[in-house]
PDB file of N, CA and C in Angstrom:
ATOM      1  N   UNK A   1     -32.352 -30.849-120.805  1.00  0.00           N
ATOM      2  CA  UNK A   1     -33.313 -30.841-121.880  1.00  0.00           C
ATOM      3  C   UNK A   1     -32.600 -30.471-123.169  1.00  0.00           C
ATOM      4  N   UNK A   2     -32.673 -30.924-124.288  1.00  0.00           N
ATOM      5  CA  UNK A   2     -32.747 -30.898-125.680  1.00  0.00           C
ATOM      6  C   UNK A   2     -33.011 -29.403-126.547  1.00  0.00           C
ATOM      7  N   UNK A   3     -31.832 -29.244-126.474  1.00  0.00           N
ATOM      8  CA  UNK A   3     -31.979 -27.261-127.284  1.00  0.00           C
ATOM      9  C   UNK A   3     -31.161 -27.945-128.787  1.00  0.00           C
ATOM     10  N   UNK A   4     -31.914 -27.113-129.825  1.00  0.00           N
ATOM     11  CA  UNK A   4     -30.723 -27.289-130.971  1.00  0.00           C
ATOM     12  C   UNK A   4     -29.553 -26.403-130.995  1.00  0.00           C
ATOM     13  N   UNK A   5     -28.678 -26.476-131.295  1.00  0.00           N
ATOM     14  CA  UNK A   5     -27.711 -25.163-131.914  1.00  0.00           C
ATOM     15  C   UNK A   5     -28.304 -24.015-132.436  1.00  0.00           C
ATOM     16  N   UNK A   6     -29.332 -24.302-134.043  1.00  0.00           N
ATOM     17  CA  UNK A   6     -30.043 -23.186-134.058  1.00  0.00           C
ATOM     18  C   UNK A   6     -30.788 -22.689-132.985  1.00  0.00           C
ATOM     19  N   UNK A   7     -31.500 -22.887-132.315  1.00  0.00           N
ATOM     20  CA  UNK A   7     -32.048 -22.445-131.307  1.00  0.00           C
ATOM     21  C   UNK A   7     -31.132 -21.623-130.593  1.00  0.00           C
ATOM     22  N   UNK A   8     -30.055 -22.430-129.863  1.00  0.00           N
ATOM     23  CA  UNK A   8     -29.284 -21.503-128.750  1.00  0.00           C
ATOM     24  C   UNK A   8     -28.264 -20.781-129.157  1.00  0.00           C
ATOM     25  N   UNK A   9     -28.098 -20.822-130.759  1.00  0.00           N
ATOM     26  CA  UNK A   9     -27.256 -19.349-131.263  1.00  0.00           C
ATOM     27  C   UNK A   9     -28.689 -18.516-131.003  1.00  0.00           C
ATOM     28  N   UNK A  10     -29.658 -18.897-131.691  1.00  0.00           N
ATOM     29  CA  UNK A  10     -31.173 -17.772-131.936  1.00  0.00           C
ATOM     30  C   UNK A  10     -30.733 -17.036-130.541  1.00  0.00           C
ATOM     31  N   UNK A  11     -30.612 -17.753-129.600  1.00  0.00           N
ATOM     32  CA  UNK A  11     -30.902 -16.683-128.081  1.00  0.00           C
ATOM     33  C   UNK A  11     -29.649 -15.941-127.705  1.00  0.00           C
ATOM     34  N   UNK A  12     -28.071 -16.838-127.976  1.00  0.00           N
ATOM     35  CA  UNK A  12     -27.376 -16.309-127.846  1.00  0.00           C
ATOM     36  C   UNK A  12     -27.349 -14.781-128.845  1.00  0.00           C
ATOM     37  N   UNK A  13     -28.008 -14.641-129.183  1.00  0.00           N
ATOM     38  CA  UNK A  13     -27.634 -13.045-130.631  1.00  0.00           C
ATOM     39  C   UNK A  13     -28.669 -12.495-130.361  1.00  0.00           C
ATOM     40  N   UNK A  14     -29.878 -12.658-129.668  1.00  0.00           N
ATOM     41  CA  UNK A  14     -30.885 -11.753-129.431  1.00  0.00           C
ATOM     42  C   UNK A  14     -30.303 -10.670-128.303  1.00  0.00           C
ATOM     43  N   UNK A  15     -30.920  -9.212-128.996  1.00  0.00           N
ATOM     44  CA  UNK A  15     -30.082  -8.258-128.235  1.00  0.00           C
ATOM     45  C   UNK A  15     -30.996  -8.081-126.901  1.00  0.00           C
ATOM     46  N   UNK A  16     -30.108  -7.816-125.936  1.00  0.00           N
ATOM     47  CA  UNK A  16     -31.250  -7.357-124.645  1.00  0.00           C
ATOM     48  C   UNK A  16     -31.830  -6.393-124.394  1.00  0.00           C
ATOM     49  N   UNK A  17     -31.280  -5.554-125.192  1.00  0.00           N
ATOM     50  CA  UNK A  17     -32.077  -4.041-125.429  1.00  0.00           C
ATOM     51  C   UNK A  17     -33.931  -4.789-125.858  1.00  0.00           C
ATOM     52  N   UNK A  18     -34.172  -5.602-126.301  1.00  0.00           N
ATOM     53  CA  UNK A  18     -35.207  -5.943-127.119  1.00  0.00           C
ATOM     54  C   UNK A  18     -35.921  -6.543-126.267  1.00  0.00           C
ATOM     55  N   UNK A  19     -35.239  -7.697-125.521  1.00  0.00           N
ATOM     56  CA  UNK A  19     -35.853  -8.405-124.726  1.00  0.00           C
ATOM     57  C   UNK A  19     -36.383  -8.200-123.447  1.00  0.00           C
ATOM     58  N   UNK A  20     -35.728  -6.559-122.927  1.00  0.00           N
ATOM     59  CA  UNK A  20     -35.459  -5.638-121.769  1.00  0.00           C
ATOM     60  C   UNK A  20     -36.792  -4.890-121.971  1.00  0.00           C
ATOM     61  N   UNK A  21     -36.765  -4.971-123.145  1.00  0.00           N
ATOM     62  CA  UNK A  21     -37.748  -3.728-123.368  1.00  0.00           C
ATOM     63  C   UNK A  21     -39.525  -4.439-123.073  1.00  0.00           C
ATOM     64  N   UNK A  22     -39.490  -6.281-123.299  1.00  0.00           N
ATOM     65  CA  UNK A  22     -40.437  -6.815-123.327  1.00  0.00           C
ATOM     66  C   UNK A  22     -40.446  -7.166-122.213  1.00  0.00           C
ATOM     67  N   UNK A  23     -39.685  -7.242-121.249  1.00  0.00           N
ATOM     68  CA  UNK A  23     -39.957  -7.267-119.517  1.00  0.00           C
ATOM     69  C   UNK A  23     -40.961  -6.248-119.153  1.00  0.00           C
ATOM     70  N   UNK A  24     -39.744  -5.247-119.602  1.00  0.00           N
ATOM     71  CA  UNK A  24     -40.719  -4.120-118.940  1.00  0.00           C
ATOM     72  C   UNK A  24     -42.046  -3.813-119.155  1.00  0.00           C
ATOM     73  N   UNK A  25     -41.964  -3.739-120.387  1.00  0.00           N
ATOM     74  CA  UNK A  25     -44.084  -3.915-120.904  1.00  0.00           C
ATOM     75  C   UNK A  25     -44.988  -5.002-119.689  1.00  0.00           C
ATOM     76  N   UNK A  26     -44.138  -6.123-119.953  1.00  0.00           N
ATOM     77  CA  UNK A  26     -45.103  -7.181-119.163  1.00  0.00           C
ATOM     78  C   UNK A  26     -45.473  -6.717-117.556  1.00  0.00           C
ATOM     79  N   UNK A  27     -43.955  -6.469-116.804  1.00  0.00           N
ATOM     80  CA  UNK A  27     -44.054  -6.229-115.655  1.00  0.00           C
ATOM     81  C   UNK A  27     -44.839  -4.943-114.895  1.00  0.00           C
ATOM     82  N   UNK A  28     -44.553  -3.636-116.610  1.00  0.00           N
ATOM     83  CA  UNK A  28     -45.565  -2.639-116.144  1.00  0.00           C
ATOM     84  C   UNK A  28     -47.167  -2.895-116.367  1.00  0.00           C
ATOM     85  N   UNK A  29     -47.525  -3.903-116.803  1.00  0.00           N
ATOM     86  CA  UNK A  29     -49.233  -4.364-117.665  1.00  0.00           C
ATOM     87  C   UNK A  29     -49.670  -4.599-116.240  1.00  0.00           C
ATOM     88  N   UNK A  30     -48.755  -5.444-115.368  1.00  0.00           N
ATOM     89  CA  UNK A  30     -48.994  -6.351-113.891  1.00  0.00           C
ATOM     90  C   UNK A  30     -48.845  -5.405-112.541  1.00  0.00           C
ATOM     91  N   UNK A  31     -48.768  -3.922-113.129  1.00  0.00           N
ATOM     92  CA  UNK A  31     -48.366  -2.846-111.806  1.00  0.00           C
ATOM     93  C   UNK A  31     -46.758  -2.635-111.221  1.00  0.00           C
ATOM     94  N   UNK A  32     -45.915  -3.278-111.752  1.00  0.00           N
ATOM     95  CA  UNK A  32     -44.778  -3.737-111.093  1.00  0.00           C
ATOM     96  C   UNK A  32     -44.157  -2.116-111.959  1.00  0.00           C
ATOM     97  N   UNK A  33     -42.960  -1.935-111.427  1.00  0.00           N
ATOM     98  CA  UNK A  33     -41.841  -0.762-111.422  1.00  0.00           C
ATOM     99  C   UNK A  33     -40.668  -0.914-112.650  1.00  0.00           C
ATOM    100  N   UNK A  34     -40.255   0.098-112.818  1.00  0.00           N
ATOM    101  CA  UNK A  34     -38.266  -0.591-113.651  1.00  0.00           C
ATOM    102  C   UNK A  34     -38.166  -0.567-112.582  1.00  0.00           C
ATOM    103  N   UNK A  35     -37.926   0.306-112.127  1.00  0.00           N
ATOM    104  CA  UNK A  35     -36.816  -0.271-110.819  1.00  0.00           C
ATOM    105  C   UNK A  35     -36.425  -1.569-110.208  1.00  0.00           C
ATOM    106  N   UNK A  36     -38.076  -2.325-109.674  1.00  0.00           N
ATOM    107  CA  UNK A  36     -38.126  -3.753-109.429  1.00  0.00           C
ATOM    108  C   UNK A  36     -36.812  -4.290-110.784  1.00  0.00           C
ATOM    109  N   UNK A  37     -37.620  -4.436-112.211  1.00  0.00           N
ATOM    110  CA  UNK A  37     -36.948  -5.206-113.343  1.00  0.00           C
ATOM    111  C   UNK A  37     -35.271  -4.637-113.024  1.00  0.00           C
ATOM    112  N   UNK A  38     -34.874  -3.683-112.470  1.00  0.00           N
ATOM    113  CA  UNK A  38     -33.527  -3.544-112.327  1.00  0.00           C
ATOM    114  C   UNK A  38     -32.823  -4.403-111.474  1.00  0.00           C
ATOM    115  N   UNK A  39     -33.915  -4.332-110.321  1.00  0.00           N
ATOM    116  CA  UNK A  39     -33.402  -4.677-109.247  1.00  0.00           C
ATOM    117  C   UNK A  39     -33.456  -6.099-109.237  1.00  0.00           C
ATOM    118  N   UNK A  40     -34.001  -6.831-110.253  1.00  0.00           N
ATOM    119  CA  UNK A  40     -34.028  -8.449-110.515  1.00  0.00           C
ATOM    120  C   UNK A  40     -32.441  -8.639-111.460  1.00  0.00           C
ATOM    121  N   UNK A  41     -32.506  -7.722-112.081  1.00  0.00           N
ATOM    122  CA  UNK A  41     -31.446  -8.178-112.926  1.00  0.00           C
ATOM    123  C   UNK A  41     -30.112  -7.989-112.038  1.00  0.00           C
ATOM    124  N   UNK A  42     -30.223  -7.202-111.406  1.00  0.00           N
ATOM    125  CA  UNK A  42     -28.629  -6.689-111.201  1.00  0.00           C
ATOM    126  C   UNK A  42     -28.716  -7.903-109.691  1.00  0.00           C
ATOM    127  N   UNK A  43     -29.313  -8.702-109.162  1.00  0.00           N
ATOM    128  CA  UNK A  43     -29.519  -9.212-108.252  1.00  0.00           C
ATOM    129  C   UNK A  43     -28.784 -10.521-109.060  1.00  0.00           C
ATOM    130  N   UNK A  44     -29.388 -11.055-110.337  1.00  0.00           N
ATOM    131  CA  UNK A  44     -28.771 -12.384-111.480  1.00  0.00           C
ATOM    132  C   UNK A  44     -27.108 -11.966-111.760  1.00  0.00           C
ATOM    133  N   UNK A  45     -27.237 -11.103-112.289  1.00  0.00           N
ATOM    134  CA  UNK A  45     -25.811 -10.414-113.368  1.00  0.00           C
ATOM    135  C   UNK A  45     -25.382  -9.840-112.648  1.00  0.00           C
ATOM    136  N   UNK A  46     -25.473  -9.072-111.466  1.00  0.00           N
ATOM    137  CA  UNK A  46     -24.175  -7.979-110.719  1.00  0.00           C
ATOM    138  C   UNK A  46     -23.946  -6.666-111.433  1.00  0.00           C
ATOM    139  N   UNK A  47     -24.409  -6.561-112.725  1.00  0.00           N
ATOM    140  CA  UNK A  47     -25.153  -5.003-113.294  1.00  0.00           C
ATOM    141  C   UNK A  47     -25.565  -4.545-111.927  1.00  0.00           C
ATOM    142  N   UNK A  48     -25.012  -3.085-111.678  1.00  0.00           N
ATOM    143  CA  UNK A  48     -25.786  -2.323-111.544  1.00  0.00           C
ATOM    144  C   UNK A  48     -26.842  -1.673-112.680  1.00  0.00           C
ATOM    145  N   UNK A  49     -27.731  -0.467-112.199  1.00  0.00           N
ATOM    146  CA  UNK A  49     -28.525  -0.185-112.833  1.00  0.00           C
ATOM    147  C   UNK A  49     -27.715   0.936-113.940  1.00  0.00           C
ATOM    148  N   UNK A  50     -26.647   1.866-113.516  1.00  0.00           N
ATOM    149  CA  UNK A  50     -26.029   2.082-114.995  1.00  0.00           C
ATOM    150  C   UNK A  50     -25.304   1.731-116.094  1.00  0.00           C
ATOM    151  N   UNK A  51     -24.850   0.287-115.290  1.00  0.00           N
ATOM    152  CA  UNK A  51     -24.139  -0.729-116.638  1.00  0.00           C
ATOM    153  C   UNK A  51     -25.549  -1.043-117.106  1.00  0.00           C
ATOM    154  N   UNK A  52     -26.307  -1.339-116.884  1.00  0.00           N
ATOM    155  CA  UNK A  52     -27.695  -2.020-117.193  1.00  0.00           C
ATOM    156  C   UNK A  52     -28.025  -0.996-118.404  1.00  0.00           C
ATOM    157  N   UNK A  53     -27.819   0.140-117.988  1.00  0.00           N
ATOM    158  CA  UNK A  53     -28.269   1.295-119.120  1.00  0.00           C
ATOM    159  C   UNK A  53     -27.458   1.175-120.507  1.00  0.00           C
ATOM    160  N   UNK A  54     -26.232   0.946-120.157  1.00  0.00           N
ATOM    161  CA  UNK A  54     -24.902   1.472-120.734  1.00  0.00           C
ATOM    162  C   UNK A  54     -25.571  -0.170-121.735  1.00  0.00           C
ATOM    163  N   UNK A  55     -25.777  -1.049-121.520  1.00  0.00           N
ATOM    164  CA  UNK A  55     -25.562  -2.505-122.271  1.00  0.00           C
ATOM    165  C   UNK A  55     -26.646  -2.250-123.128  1.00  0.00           C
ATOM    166  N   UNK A  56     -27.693  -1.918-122.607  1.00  0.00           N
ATOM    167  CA  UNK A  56     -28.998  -1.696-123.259  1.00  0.00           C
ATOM    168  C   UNK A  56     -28.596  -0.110-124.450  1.00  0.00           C
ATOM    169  N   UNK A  57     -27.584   0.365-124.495  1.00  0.00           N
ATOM    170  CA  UNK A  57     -27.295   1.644-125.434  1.00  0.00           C
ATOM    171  C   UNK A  57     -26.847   1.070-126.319  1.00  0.00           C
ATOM    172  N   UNK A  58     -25.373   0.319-126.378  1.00  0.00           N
ATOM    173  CA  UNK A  58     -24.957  -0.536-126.814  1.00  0.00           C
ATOM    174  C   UNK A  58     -25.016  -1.488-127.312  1.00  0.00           C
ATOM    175  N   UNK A  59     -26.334  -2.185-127.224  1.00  0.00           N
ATOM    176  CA  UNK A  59     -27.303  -3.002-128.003  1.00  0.00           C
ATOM    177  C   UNK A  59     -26.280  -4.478-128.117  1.00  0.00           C
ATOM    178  N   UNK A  60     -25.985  -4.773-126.965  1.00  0.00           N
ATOM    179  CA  UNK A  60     -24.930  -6.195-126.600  1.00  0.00           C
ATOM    180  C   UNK A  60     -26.431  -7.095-126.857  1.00  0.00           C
ATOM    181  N   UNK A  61     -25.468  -8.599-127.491  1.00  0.00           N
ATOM    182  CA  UNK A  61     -26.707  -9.546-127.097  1.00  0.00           C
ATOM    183  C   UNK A  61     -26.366 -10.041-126.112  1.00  0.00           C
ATOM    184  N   UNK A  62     -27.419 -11.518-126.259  1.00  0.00           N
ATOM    185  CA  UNK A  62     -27.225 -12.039-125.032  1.00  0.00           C
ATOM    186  C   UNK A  62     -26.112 -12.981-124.993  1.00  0.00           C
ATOM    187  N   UNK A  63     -25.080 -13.281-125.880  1.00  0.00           N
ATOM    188  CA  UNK A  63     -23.817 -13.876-125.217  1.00  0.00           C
ATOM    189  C   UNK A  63     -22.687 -13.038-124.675  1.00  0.00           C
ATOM    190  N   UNK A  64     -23.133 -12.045-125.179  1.00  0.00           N
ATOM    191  CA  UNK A  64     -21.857 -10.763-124.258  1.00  0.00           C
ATOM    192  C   UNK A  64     -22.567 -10.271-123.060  1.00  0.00           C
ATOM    193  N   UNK A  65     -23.732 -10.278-123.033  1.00  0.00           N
ATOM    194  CA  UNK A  65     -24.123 -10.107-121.291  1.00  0.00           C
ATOM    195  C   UNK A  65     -23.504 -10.898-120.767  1.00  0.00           C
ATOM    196  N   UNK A  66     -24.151 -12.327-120.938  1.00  0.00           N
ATOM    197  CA  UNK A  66     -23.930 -12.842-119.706  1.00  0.00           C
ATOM    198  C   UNK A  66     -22.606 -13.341-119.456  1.00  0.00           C
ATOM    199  N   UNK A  67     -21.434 -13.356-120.524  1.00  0.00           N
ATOM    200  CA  UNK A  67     -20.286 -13.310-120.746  1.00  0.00           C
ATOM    201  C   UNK A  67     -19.399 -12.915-119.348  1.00  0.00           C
ATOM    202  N   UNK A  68     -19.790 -11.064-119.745  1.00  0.00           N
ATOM    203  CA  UNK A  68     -19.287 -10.382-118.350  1.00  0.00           C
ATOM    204  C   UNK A  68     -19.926 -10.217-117.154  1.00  0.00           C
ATOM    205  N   UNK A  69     -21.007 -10.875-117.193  1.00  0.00           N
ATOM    206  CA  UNK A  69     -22.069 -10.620-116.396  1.00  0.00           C
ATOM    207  C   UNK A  69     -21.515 -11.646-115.010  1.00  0.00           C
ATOM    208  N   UNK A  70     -21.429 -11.615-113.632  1.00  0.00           N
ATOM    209  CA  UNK A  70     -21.377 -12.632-112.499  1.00  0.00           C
ATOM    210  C   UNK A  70     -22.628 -12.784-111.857  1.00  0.00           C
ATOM    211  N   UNK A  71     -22.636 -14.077-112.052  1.00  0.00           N
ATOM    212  CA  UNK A  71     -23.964 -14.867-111.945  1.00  0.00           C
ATOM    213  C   UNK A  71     -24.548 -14.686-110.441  1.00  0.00           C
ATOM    214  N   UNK A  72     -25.349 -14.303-109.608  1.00  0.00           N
ATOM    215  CA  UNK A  72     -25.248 -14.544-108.337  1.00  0.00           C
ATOM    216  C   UNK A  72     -25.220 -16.258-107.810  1.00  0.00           C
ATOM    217  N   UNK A  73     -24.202 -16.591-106.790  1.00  0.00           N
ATOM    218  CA  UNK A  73     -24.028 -17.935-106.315  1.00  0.00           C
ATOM    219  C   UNK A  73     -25.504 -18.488-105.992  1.00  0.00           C
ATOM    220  N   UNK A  74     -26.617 -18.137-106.068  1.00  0.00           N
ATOM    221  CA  UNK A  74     -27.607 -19.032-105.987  1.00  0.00           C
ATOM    222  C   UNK A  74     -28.792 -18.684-107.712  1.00  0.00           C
ATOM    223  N   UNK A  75     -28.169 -18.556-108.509  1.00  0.00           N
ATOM    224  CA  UNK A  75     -28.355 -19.044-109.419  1.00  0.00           C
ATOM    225  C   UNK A  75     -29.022 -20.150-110.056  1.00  0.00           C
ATOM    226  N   UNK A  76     -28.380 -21.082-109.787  1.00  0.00           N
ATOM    227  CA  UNK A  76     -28.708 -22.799-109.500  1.00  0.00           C
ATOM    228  C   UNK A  76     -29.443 -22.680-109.286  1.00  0.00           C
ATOM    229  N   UNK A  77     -30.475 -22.185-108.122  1.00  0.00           N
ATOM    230  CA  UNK A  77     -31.044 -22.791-107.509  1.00  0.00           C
ATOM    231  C   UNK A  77     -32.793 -22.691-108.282  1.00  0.00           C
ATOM    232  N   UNK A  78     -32.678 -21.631-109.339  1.00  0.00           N
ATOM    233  CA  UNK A  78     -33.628 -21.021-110.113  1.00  0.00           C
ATOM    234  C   UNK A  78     -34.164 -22.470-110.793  1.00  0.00           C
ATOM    235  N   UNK A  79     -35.327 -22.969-110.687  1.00  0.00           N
ATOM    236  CA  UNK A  79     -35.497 -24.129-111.466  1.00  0.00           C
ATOM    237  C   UNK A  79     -37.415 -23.809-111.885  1.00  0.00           C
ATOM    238  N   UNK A  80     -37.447 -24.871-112.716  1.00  0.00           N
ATOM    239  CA  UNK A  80     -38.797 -24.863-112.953  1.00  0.00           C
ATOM    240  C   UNK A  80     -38.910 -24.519-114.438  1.00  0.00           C
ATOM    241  N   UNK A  81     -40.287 -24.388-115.197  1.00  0.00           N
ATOM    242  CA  UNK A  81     -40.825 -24.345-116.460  1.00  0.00           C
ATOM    243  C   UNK A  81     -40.945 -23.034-116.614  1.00  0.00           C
ATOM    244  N   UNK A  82     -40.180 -22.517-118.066  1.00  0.00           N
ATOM    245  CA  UNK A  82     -40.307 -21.136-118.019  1.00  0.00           C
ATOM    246  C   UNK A  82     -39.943 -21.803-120.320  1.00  0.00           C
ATOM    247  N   UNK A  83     -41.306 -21.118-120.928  1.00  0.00           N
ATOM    248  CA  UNK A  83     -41.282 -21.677-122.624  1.00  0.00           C
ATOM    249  C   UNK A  83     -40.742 -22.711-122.926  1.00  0.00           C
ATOM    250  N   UNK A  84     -41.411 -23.339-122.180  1.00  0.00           N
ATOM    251  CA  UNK A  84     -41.559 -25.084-122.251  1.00  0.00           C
ATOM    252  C   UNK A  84     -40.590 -25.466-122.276  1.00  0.00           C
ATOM    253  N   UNK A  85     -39.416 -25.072-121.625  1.00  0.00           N
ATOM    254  CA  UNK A  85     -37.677 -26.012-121.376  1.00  0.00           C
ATOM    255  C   UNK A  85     -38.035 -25.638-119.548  1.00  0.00           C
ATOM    256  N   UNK A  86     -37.334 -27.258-118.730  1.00  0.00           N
ATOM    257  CA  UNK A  86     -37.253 -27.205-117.512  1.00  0.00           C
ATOM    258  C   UNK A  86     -35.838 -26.686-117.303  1.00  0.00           C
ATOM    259  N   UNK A  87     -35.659 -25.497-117.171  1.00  0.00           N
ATOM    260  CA  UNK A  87     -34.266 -24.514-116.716  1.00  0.00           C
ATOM    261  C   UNK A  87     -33.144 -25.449-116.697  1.00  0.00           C
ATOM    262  N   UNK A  88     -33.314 -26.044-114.982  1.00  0.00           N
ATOM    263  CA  UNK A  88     -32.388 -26.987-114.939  1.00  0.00           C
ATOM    264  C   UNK A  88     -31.777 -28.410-115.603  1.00  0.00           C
ATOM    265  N   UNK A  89     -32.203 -28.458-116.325  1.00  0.00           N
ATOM    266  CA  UNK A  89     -32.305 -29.504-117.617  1.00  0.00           C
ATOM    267  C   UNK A  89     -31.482 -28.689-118.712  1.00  0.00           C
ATOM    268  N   UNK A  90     -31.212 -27.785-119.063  1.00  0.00           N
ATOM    269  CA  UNK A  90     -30.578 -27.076-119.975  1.00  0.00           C
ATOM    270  C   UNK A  90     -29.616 -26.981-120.122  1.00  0.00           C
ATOM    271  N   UNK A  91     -28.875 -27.601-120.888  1.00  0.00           N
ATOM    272  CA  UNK A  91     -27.410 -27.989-121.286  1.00  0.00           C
ATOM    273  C   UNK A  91     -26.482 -26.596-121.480  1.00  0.00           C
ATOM    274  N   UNK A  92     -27.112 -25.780-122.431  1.00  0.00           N
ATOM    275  CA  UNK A  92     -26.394 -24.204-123.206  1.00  0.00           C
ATOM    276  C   UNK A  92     -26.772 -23.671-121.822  1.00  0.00           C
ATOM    277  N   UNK A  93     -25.028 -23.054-121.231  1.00  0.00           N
ATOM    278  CA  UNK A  93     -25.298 -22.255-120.546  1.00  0.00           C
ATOM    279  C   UNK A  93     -26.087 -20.787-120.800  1.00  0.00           C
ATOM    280  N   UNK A  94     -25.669 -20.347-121.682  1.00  0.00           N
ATOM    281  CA  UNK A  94     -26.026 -19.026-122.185  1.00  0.00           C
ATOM    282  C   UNK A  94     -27.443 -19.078-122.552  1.00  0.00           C
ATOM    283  N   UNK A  95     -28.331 -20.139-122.567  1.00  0.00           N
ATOM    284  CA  UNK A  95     -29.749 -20.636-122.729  1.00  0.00           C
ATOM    285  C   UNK A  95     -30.413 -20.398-121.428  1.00  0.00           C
ATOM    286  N   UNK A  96     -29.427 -20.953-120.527  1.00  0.00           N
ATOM    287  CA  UNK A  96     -29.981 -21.890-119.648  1.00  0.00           C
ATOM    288  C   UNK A  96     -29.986 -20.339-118.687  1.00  0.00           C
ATOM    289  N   UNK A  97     -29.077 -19.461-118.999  1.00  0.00           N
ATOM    290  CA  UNK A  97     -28.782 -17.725-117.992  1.00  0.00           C
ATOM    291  C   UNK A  97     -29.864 -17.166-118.523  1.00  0.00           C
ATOM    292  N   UNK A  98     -30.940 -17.165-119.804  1.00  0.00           N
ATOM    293  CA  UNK A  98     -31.750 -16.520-120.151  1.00  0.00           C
ATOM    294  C   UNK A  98     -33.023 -16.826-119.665  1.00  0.00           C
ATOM    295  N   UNK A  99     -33.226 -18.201-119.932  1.00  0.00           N
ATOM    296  CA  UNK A  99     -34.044 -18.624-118.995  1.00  0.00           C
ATOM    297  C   UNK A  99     -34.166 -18.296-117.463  1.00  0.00           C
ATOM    298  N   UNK A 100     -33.405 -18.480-116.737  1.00  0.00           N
ATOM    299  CA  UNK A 100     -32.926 -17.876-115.247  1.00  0.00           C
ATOM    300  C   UNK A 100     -33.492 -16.385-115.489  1.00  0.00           C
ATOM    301  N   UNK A 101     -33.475 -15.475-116.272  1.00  0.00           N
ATOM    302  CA  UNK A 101     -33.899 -14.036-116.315  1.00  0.00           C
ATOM    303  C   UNK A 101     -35.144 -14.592-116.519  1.00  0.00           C
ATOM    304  N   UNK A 102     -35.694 -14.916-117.379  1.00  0.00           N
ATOM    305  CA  UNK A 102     -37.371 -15.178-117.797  1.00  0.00           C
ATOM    306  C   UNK A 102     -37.917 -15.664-116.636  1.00  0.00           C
ATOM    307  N   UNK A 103     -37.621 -16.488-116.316  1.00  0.00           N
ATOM    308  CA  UNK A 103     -38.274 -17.071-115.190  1.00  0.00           C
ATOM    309  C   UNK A 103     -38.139 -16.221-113.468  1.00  0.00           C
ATOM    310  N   UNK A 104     -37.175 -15.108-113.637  1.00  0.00           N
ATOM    311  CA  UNK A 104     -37.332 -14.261-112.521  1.00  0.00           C
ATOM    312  C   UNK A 104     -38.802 -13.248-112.971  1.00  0.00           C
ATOM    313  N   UNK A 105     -38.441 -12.909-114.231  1.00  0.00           N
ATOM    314  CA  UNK A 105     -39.171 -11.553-114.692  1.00  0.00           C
ATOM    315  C   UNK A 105     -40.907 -12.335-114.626  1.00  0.00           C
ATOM    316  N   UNK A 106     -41.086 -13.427-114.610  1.00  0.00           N
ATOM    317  CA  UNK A 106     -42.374 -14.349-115.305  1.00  0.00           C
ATOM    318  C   UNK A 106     -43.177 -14.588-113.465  1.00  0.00           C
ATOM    319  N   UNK A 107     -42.023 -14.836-112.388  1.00  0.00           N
ATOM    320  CA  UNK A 107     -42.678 -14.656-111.044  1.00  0.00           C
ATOM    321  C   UNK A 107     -42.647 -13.074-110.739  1.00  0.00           C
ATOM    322  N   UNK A 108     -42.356 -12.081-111.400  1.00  0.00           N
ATOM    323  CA  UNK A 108     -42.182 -10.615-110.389  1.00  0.00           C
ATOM    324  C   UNK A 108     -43.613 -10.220-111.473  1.00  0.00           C
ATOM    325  N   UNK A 109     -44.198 -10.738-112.223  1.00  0.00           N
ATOM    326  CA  UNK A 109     -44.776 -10.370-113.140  1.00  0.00           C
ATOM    327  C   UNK A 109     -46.315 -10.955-112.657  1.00  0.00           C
ATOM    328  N   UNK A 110     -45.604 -12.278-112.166  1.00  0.00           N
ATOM    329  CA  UNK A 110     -47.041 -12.691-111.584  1.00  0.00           C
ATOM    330  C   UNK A 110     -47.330 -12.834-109.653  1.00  0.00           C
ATOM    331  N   UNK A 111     -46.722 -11.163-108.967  1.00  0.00           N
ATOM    332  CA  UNK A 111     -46.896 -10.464-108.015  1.00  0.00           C
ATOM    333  C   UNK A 111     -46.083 -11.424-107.061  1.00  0.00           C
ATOM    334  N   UNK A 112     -45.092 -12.071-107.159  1.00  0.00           N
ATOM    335  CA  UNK A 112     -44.061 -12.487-106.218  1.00  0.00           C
ATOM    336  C   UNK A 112     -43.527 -11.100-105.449  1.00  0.00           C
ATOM    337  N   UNK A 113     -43.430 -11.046-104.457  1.00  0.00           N
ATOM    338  CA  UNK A 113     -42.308 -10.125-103.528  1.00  0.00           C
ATOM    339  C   UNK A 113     -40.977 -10.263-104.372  1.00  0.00           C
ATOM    340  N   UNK A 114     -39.912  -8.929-104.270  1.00  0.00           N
ATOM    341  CA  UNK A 114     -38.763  -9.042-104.362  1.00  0.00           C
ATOM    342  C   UNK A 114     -37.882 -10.525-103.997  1.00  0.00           C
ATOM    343  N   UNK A 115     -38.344 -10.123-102.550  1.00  0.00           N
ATOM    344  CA  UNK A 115     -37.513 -11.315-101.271  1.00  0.00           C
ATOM    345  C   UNK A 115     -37.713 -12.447-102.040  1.00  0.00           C
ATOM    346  N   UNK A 116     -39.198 -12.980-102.199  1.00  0.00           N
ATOM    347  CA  UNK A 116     -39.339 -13.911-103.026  1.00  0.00           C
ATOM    348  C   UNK A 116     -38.224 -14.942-104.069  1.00  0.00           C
ATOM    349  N   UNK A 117     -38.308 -13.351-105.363  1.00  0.00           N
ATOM    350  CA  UNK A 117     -38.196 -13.444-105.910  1.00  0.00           C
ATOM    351  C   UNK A 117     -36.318 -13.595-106.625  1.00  0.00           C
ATOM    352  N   UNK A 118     -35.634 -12.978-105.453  1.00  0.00           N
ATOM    353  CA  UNK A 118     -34.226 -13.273-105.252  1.00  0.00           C
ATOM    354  C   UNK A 118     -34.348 -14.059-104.245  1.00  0.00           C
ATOM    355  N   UNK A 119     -33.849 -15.061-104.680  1.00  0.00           N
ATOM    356  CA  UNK A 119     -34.116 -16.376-103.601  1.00  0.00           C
ATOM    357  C   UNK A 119     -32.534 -16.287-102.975  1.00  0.00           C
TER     358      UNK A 119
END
């Protein structure tokens, strides 16, 4: 799918401290835990939960996350409609890794199981 440049610098420079912070609102509105939102991320990125802290202090965006970040090998397999781009259609990797987070946080949000939810 069709991203502009402006667009996928826009996401690449958004910090995750910001965007971390709007998981968590959503996922706590729906009953869900941090812990869960940890345990999604570090399941994508290989963060544990005190690099997770340490990135979010540090106020990294999102092209230096996912930079150092190791993707879990089923990654890929994350597909589907998550703000109207089909994931797998997404050319910008660093687009296409944010999406992959949205679209974990968007099923744990709308009461998927963990298991589920790390496929």
């Amino acid at each position: 799918m069709y991203t502009t440049e402006l667009h996928n610098e826009r996401i690449a420079q958004m910090t995750f401290v910001y965007v971390y912070l709007i998981y968590l609102v959503k996922i706590m509105r729906k009953g869900r835990t941090e812990l869960e939102l940890l345990l999604i991320i570090e399941w994508l990125t290989g963060y544990n939960a005190s690099e997770i802290k340490w990135l979010i202090a540090e106020k990294v965006n999102f092209q230096e996350f996912f930079e150092k970040a190791h993707l879990h090998p089923n990654a890929h397999k994350i597909t589907g409609m998550i703000c109207g781009y089909r994931i797998e259609e997404l050319e910008n990797a660093i687009t296409r890794q944010v999406r992959y987070l949205d679209k974990l946080i968007d099923e744990l949000a709308k009461g998927k199981t963990l298991e589920k939810v790390m496929r």
